[in-house]
C-alpha atoms as a PDB file:
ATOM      1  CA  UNK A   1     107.031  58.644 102.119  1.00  0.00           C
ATOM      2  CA  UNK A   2     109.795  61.056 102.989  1.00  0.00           C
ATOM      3  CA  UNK A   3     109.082  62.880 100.320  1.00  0.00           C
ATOM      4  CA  UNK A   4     105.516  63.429 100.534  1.00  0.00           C
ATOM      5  CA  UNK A   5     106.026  64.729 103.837  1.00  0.00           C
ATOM      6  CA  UNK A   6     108.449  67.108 102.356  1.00  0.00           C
ATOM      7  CA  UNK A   7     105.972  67.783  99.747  1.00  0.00           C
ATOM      8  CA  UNK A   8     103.059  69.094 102.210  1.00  0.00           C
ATOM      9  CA  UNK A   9     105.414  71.098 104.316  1.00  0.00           C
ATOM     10  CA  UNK A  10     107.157  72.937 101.408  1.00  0.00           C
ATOM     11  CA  UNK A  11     103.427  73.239 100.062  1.00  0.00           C
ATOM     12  CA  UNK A  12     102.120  74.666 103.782  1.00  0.00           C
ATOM     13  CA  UNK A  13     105.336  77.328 103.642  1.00  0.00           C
ATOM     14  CA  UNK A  14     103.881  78.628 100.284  1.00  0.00           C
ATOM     15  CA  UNK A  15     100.310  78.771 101.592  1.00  0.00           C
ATOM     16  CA  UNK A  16     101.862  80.715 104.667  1.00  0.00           C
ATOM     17  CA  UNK A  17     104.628  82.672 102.421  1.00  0.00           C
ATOM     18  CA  UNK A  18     101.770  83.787 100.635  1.00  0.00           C
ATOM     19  CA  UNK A  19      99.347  84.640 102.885  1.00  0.00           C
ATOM     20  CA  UNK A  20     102.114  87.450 104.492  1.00  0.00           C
ATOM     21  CA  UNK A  21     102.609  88.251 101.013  1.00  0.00           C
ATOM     22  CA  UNK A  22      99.124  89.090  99.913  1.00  0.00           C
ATOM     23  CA  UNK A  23      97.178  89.877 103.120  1.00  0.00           C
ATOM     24  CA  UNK A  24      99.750  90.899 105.325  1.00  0.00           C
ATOM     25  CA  UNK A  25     101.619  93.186 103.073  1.00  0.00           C
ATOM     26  CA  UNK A  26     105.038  92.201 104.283  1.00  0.00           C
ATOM     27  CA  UNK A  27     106.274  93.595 101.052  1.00  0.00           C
ATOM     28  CA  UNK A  28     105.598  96.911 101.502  1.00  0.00           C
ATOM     29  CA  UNK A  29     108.372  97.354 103.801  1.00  0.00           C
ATOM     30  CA  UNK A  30     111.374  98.015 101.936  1.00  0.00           C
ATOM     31  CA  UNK A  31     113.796  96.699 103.976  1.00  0.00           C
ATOM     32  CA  UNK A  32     111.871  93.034 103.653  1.00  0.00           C
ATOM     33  CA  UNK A  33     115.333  90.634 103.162  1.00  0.00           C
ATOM     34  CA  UNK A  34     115.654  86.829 102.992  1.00  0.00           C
ATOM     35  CA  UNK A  35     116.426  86.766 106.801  1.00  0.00           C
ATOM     36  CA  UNK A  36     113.629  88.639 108.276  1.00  0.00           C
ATOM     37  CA  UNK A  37     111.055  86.934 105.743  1.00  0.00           C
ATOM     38  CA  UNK A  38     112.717  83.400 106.601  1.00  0.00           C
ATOM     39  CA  UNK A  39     112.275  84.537 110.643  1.00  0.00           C
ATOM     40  CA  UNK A  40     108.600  85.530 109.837  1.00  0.00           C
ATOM     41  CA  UNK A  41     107.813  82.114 108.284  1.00  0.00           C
ATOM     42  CA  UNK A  42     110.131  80.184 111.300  1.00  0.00           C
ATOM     43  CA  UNK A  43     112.238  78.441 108.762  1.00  0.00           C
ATOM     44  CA  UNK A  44     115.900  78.808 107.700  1.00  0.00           C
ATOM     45  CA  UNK A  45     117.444  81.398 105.180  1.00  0.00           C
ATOM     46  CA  UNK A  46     118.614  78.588 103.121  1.00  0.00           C
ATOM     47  CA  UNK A  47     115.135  76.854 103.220  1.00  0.00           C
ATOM     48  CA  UNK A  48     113.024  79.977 102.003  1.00  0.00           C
ATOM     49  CA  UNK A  49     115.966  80.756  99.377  1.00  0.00           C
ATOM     50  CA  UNK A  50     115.270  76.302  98.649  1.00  0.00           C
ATOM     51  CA  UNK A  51     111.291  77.051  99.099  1.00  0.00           C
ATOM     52  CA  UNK A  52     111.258  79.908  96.083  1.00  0.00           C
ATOM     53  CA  UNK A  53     113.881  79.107  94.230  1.00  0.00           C
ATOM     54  CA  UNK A  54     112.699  75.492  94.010  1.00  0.00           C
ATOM     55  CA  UNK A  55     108.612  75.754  94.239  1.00  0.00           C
ATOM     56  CA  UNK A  56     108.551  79.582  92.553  1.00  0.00           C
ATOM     57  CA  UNK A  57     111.738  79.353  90.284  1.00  0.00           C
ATOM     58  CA  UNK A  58     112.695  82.610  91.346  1.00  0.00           C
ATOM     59  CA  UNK A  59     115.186  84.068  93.370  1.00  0.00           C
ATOM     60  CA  UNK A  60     113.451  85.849  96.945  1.00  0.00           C
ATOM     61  CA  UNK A  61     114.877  89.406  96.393  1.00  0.00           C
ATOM     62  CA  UNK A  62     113.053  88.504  92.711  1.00  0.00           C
ATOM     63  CA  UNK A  63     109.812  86.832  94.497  1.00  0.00           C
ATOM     64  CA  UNK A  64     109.288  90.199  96.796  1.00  0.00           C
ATOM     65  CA  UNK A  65     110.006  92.888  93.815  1.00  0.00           C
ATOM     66  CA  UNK A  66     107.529  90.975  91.955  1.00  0.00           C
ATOM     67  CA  UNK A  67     104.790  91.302  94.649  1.00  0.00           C
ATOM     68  CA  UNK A  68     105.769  95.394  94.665  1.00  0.00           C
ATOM     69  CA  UNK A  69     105.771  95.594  90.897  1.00  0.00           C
ATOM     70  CA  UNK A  70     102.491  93.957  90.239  1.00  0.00           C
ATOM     71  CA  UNK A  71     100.928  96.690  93.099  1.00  0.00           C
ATOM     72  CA  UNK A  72     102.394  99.265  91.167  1.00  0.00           C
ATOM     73  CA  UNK A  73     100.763  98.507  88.096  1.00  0.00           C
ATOM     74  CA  UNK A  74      97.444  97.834  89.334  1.00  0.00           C
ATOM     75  CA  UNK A  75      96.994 101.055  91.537  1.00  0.00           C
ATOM     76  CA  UNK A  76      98.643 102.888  88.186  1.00  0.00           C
ATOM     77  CA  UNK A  77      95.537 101.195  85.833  1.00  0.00           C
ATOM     78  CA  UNK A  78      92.762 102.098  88.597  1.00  0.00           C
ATOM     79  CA  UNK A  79      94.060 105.334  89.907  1.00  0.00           C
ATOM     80  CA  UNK A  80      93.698 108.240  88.541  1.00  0.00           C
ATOM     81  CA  UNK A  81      97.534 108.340  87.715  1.00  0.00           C
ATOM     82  CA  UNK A  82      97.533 111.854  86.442  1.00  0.00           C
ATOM     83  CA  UNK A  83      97.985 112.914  90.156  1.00  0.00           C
ATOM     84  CA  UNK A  84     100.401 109.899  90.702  1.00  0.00           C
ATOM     85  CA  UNK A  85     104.054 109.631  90.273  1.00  0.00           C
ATOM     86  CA  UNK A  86     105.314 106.158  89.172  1.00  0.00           C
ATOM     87  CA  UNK A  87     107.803 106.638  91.292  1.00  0.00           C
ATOM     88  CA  UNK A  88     105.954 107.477  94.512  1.00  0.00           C
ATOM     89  CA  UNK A  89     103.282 104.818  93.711  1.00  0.00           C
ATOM     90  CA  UNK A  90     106.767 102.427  93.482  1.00  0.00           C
ATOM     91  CA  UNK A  91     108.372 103.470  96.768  1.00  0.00           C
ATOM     92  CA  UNK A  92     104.820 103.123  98.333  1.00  0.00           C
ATOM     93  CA  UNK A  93     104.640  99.420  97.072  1.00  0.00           C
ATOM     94  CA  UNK A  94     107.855  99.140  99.107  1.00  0.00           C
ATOM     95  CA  UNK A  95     110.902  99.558  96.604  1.00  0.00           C
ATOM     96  CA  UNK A  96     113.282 100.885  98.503  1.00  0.00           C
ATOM     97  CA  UNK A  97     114.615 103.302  95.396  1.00  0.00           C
ATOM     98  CA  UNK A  98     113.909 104.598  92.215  1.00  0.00           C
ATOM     99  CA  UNK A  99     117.002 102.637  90.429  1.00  0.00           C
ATOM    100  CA  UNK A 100     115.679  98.930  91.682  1.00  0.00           C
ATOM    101  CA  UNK A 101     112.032 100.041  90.837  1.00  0.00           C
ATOM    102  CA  UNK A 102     113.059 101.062  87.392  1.00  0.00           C
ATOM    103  CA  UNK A 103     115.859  97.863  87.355  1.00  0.00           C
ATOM    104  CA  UNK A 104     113.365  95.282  88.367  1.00  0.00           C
ATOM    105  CA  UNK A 105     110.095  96.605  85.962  1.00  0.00           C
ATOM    106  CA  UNK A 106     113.148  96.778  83.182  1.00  0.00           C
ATOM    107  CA  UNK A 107     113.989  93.392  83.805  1.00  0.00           C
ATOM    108  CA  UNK A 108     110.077  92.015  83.916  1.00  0.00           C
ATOM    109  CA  UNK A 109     108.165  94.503  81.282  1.00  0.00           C
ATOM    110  CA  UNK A 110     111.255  94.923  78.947  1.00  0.00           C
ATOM    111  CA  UNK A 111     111.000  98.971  79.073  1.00  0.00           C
ATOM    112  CA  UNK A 112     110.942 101.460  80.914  1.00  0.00           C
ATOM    113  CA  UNK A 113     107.941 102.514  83.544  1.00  0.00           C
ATOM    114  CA  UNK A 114     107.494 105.913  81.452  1.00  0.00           C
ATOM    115  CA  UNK A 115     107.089 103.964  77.865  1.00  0.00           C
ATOM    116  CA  UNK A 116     105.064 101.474  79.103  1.00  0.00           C
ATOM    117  CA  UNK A 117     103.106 104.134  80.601  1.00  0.00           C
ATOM    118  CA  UNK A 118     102.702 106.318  77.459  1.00  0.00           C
ATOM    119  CA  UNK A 119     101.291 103.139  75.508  1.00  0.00           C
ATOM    120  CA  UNK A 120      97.708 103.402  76.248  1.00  0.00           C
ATOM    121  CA  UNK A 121      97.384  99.362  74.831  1.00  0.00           C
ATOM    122  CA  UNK A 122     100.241  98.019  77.548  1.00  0.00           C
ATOM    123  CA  UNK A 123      98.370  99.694  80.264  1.00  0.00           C
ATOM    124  CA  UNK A 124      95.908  96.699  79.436  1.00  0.00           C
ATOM    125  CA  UNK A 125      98.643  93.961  80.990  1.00  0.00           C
ATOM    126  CA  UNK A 126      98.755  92.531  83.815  1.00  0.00           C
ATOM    127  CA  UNK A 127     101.512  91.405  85.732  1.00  0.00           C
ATOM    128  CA  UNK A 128     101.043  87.633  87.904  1.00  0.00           C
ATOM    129  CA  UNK A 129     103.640  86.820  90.374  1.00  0.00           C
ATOM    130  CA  UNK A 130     101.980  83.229  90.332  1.00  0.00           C
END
């Protein structure tokens, strides 16, 4: 029984880690860490790192990059990105450089922003954070 109650709390901290996510924005600010996102959900450091690591399988600094790297790409594919620098769209989303921007779409597209830019066809993928 223990476990089911577990089971609806970890599942109500997602809901609510979410909702800040998605209609709060929280990642837009770039110095969003694990210990002001754990005080904005009212749970522990160690229980949000247990919460995404666990339910998400993915680290937090990886969970909130995510988040800013799937903005970047959509306001890329609907803006008109010829008066848009990837890099100000990026620090906009809420990186808080150019070197993590271009570290963490490296480590999720497997290129660089510019080549995946240039390649009409990738401009087609999306990016989920689900």
């Amino acid at each position: 029984m223990k476990s089911k109650a577990k089971q609806k709390e970890y599942a109500k901290l997602v809901e609510k880690l979410r909702f800040l996510m998605e209609e709060e924005f929280l990642y837009h600010n770039p110095t969003l860490d694990v210990s002001l996102l754990s005080h904005m959900l009212g749970v522990s450091k160690g229980k949000l790192s247990k919460l995404i690591n666990g339910h998400l399988g993915k680290s937090v600094t990886t969970y909130v990059n995510d988040y800013r790297l799937q903005e970047v790409l959509h306001v890329l594919k609907t803006k008109d990105s010829k008066t848009l620098t990837i890099t100000g769209v990026a620090m906009e989303a809420g990186f808080c450089s150019k070197s993590t921007f271009y570290r963490h779409f490296k480590y999720r597209m497997n290129c660089s922003p510019s080549a995946f830019f240039k390649n009409k066809e990738r401009k087609r993928v999306y990016f989920s954070n689900k």
